[in-house]
PDB file of N, CA and C in Angstrom:
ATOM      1  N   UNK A   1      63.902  74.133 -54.021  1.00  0.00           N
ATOM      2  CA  UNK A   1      65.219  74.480 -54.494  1.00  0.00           C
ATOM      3  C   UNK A   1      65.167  75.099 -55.890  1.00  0.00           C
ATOM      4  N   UNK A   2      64.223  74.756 -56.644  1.00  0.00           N
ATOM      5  CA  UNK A   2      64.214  75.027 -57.970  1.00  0.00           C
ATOM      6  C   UNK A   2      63.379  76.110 -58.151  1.00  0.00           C
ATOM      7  N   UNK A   3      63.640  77.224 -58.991  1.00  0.00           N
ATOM      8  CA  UNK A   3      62.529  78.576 -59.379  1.00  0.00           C
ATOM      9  C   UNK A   3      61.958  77.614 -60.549  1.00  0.00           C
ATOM     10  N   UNK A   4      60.766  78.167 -61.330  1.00  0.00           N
ATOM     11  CA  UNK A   4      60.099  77.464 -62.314  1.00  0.00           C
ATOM     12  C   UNK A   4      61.225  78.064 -63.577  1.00  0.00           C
ATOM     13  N   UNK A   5      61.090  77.191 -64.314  1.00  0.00           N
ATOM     14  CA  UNK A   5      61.977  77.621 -65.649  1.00  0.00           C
ATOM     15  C   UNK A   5      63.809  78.412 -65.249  1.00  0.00           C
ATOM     16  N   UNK A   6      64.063  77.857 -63.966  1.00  0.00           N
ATOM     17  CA  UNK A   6      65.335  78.287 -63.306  1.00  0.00           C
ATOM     18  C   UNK A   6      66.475  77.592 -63.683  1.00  0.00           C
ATOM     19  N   UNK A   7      67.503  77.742 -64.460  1.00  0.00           N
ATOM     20  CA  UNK A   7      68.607  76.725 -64.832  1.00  0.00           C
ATOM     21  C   UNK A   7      69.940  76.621 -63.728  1.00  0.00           C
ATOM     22  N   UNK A   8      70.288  75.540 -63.681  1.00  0.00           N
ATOM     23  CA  UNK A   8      71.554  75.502 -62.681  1.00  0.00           C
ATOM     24  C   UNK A   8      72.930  75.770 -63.656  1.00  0.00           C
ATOM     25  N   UNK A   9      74.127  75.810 -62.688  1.00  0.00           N
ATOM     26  CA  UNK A   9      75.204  76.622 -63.666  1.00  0.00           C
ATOM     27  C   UNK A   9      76.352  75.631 -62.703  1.00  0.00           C
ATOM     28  N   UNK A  10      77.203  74.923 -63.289  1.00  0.00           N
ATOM     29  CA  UNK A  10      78.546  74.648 -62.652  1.00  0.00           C
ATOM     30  C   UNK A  10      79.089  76.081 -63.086  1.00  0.00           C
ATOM     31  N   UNK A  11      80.174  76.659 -62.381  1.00  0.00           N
ATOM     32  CA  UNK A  11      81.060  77.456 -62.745  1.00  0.00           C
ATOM     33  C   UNK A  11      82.356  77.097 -62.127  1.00  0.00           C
ATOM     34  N   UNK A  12      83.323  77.344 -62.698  1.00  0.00           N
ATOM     35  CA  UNK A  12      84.559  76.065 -62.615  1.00  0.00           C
ATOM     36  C   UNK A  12      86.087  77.198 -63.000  1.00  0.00           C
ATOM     37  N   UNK A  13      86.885  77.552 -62.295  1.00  0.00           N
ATOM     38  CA  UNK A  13      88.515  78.100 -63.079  1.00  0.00           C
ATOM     39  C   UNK A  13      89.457  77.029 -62.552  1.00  0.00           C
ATOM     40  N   UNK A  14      90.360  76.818 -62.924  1.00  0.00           N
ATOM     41  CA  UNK A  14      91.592  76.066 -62.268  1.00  0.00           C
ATOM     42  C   UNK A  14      92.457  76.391 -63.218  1.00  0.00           C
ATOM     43  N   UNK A  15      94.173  75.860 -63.214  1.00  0.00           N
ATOM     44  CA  UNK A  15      95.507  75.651 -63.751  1.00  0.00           C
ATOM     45  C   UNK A  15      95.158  74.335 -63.896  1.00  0.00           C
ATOM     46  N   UNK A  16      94.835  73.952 -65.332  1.00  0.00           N
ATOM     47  CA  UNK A  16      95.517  72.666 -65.937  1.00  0.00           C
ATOM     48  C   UNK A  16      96.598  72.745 -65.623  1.00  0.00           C
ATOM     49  N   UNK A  17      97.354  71.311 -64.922  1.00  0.00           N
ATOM     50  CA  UNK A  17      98.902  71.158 -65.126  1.00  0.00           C
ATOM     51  C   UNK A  17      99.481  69.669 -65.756  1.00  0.00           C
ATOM     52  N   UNK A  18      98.374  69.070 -65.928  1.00  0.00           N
ATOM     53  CA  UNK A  18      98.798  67.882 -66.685  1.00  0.00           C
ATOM     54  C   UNK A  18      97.548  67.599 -67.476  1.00  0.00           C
ATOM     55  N   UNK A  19      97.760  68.094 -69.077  1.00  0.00           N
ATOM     56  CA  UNK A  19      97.242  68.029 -70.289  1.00  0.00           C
ATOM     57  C   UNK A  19      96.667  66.460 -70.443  1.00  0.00           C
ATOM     58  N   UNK A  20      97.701  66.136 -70.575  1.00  0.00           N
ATOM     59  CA  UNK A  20      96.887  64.429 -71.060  1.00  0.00           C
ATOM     60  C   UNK A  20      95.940  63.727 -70.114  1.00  0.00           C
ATOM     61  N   UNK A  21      96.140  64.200 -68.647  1.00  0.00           N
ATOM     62  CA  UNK A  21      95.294  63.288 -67.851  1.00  0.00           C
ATOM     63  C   UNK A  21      93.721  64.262 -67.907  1.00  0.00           C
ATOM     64  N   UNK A  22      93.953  65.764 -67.881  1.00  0.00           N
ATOM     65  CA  UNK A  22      92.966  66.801 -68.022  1.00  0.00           C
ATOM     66  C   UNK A  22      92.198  66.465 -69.714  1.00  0.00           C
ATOM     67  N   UNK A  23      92.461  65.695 -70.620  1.00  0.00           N
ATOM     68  CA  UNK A  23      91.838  65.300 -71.830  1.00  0.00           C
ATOM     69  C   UNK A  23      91.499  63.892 -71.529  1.00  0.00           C
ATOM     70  N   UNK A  24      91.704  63.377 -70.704  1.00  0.00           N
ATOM     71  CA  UNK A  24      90.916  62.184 -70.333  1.00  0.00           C
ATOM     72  C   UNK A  24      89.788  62.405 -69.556  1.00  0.00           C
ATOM     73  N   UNK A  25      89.768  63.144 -68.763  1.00  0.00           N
ATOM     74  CA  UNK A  25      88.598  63.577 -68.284  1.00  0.00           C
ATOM     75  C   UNK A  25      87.550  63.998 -69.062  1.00  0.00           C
ATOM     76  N   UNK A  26      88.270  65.064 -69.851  1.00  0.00           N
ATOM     77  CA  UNK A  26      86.720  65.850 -70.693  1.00  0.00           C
ATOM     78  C   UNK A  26      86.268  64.728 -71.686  1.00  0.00           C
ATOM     79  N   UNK A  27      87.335  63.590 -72.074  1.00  0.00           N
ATOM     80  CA  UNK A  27      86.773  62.501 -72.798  1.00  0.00           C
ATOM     81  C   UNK A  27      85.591  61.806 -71.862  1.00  0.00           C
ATOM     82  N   UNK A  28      86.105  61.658 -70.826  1.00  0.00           N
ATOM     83  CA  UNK A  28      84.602  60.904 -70.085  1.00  0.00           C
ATOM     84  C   UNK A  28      83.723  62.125 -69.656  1.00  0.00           C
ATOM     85  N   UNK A  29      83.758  63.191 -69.135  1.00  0.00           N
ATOM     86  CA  UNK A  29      82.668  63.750 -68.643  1.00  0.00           C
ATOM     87  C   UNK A  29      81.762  64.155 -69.748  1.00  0.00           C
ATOM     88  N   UNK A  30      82.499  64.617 -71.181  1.00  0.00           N
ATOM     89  CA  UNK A  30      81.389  65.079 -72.098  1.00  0.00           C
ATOM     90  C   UNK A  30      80.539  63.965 -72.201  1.00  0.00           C
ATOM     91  N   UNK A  31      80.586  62.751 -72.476  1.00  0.00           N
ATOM     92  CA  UNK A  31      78.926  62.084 -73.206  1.00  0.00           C
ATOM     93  C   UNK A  31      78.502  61.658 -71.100  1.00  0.00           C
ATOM     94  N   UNK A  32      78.906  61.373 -69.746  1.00  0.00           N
ATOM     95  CA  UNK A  32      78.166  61.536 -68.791  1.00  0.00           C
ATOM     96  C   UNK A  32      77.605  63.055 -69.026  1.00  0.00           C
ATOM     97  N   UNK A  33      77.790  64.202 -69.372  1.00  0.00           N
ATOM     98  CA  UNK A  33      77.531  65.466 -68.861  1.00  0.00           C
ATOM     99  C   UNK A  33      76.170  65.318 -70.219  1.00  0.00           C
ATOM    100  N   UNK A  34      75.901  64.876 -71.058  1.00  0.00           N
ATOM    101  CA  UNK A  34      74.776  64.800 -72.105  1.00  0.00           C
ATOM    102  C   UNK A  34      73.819  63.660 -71.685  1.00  0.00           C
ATOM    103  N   UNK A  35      74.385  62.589 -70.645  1.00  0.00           N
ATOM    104  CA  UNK A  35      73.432  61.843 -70.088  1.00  0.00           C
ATOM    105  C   UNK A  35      72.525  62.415 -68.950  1.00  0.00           C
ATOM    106  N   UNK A  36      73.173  63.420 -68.204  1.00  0.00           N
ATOM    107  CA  UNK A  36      72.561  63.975 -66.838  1.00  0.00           C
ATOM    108  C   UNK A  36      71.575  65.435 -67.735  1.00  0.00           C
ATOM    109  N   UNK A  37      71.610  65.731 -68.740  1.00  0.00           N
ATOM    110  CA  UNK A  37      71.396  67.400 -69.370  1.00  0.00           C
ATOM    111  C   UNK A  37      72.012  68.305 -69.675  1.00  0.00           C
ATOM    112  N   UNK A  38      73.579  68.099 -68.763  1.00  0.00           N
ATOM    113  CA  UNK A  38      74.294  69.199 -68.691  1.00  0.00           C
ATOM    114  C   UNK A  38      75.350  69.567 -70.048  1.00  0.00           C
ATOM    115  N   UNK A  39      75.612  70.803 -70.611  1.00  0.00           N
ATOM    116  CA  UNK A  39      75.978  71.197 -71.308  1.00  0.00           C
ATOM    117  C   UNK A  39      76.722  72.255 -71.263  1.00  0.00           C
ATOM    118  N   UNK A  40      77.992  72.394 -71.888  1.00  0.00           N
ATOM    119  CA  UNK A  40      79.128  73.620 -71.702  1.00  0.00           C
ATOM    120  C   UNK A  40      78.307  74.753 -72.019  1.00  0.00           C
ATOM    121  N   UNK A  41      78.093  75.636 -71.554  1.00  0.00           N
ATOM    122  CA  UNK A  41      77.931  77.043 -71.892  1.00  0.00           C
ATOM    123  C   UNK A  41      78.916  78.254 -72.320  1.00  0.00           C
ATOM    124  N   UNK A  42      79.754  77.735 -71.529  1.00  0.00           N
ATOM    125  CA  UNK A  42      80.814  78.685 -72.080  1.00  0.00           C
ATOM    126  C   UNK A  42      82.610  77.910 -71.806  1.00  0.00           C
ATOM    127  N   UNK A  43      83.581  78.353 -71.929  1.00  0.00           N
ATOM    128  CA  UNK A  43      84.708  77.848 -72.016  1.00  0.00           C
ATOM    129  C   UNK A  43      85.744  79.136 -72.449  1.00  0.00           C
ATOM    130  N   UNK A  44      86.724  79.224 -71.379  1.00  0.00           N
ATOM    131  CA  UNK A  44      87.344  80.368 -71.802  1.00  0.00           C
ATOM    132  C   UNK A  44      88.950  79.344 -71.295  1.00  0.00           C
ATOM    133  N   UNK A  45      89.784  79.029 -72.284  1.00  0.00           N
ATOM    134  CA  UNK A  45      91.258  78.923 -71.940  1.00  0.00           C
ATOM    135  C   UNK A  45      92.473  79.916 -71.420  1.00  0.00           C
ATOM    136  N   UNK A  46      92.263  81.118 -71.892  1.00  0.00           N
ATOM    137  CA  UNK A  46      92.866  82.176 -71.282  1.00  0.00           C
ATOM    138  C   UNK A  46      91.689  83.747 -70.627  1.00  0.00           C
ATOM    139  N   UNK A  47      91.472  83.132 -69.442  1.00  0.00           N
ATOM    140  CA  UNK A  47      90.197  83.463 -68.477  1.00  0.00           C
ATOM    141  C   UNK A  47      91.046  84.912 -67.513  1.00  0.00           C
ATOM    142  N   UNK A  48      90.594  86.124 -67.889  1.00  0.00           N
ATOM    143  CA  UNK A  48      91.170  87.101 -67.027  1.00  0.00           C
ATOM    144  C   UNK A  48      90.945  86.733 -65.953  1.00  0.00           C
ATOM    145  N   UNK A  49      91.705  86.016 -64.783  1.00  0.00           N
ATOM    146  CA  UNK A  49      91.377  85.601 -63.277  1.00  0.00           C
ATOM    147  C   UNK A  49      91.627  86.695 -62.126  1.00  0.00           C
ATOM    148  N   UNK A  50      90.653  86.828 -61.490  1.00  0.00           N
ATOM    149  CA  UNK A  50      90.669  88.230 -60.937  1.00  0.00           C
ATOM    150  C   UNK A  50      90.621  87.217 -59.365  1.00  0.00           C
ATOM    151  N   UNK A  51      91.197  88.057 -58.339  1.00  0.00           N
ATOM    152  CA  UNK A  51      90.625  87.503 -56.697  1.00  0.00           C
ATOM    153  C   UNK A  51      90.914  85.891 -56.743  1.00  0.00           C
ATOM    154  N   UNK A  52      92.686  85.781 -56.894  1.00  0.00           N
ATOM    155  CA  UNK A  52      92.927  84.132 -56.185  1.00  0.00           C
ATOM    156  C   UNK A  52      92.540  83.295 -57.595  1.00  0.00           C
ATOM    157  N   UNK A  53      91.906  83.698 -58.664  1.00  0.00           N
ATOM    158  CA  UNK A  53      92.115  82.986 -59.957  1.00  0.00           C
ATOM    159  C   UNK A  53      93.326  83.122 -60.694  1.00  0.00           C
ATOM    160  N   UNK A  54      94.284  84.071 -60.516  1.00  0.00           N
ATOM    161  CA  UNK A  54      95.293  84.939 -61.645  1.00  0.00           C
ATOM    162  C   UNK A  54      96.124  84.092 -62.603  1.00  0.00           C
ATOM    163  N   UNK A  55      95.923  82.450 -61.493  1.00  0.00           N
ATOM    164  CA  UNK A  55      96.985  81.932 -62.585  1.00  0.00           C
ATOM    165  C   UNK A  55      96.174  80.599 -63.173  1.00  0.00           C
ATOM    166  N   UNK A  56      94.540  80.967 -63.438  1.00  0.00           N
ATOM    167  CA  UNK A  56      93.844  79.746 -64.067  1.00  0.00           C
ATOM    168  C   UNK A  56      93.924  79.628 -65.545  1.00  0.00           C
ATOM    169  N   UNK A  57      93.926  78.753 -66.107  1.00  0.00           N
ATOM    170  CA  UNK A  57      94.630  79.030 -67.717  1.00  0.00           C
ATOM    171  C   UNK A  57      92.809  77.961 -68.101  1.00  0.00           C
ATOM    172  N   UNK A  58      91.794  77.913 -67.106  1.00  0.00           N
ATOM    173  CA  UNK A  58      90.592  77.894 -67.668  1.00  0.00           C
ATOM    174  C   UNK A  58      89.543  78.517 -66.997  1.00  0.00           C
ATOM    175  N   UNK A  59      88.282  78.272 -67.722  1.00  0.00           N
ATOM    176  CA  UNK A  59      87.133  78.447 -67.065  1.00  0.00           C
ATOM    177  C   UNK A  59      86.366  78.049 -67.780  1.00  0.00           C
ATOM    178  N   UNK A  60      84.898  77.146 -67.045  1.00  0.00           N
ATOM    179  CA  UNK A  60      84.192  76.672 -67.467  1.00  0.00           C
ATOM    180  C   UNK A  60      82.443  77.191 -66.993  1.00  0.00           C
ATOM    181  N   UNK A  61      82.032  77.119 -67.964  1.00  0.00           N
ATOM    182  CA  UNK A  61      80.335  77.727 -67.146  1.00  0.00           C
ATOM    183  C   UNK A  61      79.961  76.243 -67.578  1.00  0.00           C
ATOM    184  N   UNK A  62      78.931  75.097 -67.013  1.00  0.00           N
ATOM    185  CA  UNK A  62      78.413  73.964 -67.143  1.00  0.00           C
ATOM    186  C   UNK A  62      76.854  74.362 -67.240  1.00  0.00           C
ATOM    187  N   UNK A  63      75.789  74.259 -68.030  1.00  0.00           N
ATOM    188  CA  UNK A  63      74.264  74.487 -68.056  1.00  0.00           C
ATOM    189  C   UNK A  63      73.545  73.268 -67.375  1.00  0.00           C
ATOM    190  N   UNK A  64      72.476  73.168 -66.767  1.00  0.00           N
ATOM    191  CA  UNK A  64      71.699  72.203 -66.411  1.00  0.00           C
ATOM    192  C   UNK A  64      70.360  72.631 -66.425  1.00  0.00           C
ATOM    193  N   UNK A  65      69.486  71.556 -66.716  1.00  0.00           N
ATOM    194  CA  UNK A  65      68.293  72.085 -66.903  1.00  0.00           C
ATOM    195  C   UNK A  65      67.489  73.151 -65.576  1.00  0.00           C
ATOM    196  N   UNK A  66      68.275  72.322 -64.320  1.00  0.00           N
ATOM    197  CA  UNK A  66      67.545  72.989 -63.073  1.00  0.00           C
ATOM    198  C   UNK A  66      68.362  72.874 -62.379  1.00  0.00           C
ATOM    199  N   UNK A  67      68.509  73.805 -61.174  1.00  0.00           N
ATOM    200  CA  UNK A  67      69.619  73.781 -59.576  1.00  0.00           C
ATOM    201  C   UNK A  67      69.487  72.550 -59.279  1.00  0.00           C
ATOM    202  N   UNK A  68      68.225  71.728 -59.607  1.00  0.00           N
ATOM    203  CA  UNK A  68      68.110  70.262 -58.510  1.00  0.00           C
ATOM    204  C   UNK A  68      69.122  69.571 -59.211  1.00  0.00           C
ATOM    205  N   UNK A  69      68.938  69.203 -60.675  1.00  0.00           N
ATOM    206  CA  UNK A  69      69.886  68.420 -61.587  1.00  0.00           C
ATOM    207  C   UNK A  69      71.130  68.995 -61.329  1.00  0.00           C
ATOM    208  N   UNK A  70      71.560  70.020 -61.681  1.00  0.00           N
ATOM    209  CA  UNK A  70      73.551  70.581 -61.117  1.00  0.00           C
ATOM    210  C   UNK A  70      73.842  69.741 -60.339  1.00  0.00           C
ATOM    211  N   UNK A  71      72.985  69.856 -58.733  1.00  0.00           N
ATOM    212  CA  UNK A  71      73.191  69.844 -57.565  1.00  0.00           C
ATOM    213  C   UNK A  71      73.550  67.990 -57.887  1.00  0.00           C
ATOM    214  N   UNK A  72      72.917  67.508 -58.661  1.00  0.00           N
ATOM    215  CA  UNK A  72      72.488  65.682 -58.487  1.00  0.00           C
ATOM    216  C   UNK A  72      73.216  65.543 -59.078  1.00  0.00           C
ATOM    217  N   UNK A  73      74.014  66.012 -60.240  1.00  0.00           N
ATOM    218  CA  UNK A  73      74.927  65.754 -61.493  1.00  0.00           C
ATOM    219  C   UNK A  73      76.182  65.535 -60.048  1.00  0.00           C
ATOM    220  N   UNK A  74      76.289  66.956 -59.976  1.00  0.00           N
ATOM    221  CA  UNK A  74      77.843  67.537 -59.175  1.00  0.00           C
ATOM    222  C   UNK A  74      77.951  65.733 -57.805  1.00  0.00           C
ATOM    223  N   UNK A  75      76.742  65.868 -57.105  1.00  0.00           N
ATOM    224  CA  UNK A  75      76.734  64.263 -56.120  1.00  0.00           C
ATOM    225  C   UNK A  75      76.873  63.358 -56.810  1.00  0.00           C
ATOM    226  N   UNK A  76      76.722  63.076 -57.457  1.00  0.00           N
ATOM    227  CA  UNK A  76      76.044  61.805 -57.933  1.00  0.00           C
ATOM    228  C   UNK A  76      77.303  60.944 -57.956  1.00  0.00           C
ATOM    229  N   UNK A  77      77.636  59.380 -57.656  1.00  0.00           N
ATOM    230  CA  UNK A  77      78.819  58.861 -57.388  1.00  0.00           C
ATOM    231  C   UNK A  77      79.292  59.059 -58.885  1.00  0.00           C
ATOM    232  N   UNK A  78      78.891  58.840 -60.225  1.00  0.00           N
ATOM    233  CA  UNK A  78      80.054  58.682 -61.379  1.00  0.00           C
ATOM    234  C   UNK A  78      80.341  60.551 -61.194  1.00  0.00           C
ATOM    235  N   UNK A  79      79.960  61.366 -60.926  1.00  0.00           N
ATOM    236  CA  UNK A  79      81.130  62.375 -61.179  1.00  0.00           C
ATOM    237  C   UNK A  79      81.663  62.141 -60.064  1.00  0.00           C
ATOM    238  N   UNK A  80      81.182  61.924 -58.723  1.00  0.00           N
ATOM    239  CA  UNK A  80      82.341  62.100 -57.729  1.00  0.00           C
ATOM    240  C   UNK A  80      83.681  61.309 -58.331  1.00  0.00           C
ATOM    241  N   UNK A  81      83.355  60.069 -58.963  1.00  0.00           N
ATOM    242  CA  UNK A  81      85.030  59.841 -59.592  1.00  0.00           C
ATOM    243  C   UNK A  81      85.382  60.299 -60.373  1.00  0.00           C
ATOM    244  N   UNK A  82      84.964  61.137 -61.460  1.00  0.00           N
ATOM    245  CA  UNK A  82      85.519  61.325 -62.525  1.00  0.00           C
ATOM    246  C   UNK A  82      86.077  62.660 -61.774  1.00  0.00           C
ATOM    247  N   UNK A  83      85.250  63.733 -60.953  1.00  0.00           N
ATOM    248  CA  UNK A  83      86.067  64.790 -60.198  1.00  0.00           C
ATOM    249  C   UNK A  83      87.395  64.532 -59.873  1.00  0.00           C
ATOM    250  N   UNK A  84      87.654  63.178 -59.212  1.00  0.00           N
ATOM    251  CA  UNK A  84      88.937  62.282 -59.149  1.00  0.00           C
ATOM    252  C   UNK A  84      89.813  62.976 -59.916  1.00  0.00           C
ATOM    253  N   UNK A  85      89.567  62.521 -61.448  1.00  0.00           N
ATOM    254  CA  UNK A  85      90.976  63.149 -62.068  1.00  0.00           C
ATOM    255  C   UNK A  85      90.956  64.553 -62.845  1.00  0.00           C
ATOM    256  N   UNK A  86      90.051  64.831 -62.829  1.00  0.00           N
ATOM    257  CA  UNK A  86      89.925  66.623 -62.716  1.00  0.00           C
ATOM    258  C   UNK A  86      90.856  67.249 -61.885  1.00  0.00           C
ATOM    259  N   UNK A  87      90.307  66.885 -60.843  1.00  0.00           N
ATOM    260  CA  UNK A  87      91.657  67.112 -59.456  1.00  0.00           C
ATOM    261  C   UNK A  87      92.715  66.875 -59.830  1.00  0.00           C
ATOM    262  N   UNK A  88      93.126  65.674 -60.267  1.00  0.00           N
ATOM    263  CA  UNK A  88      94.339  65.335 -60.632  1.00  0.00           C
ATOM    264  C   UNK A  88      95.335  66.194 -61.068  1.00  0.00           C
ATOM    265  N   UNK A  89      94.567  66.515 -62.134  1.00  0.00           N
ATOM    266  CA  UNK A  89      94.764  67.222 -63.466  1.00  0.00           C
ATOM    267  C   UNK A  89      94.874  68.501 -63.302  1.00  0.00           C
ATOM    268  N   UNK A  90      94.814  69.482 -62.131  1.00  0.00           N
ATOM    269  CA  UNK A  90      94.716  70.596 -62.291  1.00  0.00           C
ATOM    270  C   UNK A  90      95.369  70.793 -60.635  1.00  0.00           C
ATOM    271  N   UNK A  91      95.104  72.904 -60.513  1.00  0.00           N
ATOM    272  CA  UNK A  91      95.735  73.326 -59.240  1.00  0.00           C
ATOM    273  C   UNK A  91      94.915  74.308 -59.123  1.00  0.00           C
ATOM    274  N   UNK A  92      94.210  74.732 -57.820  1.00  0.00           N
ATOM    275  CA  UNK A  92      94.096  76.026 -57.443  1.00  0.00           C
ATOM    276  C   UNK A  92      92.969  76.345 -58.589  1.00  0.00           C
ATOM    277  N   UNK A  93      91.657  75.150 -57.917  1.00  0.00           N
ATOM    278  CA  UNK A  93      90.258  75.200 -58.619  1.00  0.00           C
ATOM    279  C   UNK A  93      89.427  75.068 -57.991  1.00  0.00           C
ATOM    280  N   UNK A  94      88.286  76.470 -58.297  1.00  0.00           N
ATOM    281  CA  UNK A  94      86.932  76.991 -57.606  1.00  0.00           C
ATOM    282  C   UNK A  94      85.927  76.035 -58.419  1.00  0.00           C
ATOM    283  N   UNK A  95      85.196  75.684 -58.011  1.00  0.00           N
ATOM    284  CA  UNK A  95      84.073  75.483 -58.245  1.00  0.00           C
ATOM    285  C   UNK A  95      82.321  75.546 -57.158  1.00  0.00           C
ATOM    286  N   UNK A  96      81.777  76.243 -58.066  1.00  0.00           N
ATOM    287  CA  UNK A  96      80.093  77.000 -57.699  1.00  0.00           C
ATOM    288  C   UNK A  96      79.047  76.326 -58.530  1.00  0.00           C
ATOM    289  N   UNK A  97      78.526  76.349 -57.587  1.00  0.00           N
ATOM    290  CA  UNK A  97      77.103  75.651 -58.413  1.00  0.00           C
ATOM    291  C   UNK A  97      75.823  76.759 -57.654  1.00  0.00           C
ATOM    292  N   UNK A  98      75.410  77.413 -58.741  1.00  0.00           N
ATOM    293  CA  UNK A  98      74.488  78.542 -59.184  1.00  0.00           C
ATOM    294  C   UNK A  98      73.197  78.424 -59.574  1.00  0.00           C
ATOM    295  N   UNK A  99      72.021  79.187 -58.960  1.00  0.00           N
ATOM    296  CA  UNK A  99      70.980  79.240 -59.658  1.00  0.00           C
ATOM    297  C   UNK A  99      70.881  80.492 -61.043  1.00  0.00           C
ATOM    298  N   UNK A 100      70.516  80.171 -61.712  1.00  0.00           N
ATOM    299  CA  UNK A 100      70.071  81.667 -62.782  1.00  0.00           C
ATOM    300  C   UNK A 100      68.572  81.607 -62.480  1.00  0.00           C
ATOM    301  N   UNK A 101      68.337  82.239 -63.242  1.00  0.00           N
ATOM    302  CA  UNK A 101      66.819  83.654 -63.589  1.00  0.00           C
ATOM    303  C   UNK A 101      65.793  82.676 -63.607  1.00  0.00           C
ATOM    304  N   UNK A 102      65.065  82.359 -63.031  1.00  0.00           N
ATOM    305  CA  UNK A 102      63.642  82.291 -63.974  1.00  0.00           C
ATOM    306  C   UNK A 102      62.781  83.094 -64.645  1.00  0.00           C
ATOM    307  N   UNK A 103      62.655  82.413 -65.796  1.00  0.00           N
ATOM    308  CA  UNK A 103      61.652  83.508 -66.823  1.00  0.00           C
ATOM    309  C   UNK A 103      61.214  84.802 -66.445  1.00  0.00           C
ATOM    310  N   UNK A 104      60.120  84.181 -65.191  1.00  0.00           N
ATOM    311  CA  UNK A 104      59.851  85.968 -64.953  1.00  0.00           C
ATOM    312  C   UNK A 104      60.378  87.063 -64.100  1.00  0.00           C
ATOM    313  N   UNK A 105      61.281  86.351 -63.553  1.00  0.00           N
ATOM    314  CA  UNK A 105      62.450  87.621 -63.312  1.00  0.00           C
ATOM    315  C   UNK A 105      63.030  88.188 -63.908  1.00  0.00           C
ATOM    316  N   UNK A 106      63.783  87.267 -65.499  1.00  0.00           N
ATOM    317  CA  UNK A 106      64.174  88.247 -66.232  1.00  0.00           C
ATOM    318  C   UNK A 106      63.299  88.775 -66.905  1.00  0.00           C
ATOM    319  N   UNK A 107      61.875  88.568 -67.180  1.00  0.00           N
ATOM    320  CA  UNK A 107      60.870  89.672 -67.444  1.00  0.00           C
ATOM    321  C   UNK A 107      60.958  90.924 -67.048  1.00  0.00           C
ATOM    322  N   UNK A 108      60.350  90.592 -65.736  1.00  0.00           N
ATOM    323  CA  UNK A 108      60.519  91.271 -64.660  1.00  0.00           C
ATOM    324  C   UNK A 108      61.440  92.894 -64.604  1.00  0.00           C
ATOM    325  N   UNK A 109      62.810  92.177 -64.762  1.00  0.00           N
ATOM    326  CA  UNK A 109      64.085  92.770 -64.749  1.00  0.00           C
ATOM    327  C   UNK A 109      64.196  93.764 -66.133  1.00  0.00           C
ATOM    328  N   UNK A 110      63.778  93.431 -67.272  1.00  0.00           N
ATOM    329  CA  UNK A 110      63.917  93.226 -68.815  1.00  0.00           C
ATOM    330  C   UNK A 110      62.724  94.626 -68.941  1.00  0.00           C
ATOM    331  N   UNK A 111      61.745  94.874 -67.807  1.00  0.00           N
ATOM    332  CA  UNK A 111      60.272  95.538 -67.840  1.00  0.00           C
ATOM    333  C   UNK A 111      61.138  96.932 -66.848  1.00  0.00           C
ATOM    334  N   UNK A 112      62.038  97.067 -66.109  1.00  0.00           N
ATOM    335  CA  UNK A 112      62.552  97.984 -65.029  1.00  0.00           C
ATOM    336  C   UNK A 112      62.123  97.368 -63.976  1.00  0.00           C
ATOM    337  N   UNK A 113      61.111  96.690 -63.519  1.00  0.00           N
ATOM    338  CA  UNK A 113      60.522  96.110 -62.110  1.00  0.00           C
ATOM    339  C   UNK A 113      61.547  95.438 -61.200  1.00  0.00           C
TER     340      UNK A 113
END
């Protein structure tokens, strides 16, 4: 499942529609998401949503060291609950879990090859 030096990616848009329960969440997932590796990469609150996103007022890119870890983070029973109120908390949310590059592809890529 894993390329060598290959990082996994949550990628995440939805409509927050209830603020306070959507800040309880990121209160618990940030220090689980530093216990598993995973780390925000990016964060956009007003996210141009193109194709069935138009009315997401986020987006999130999530880093992991590898596709296997994403994949184990995203299963694993404490997020399946904390997903709980994510859900809650929101409407009309994608979420992907992604491989990126390994090293020498973007070599590779970086060389014309």
């Amino acid at each position: 499942m894993d390329k060598k030096d290959a990082k996994g990616y949550w990628i995440s848009t939805s409509k927050v529609t209830d603020q306070e329960l959507f800040a309880e969440y990121v209160e618990k997932v940030r220090p689980w998401l530093k216990e598993v590796g995973g780390k925000v990469f990016a964060k956009d609150t007003e996210p141009a949503g193109k194709e069935n996103t138009e009315s997401a007022n986020l987006a999130v890119i999530t880093e992991f060291p590898t596709m296997r870890i994403a994949v184990e983070a995203y299963e694993s029973d404490e997020y399946i609950e904390l997903s709980k109120i994510r859900k809650a908390a929101t409407q009309n949310s994608t979420f992907t879990i992604m491989e990126g590059m390994d090293e020498a592809t973007k070599l590779k890529r970086a060389m014309g090859m």
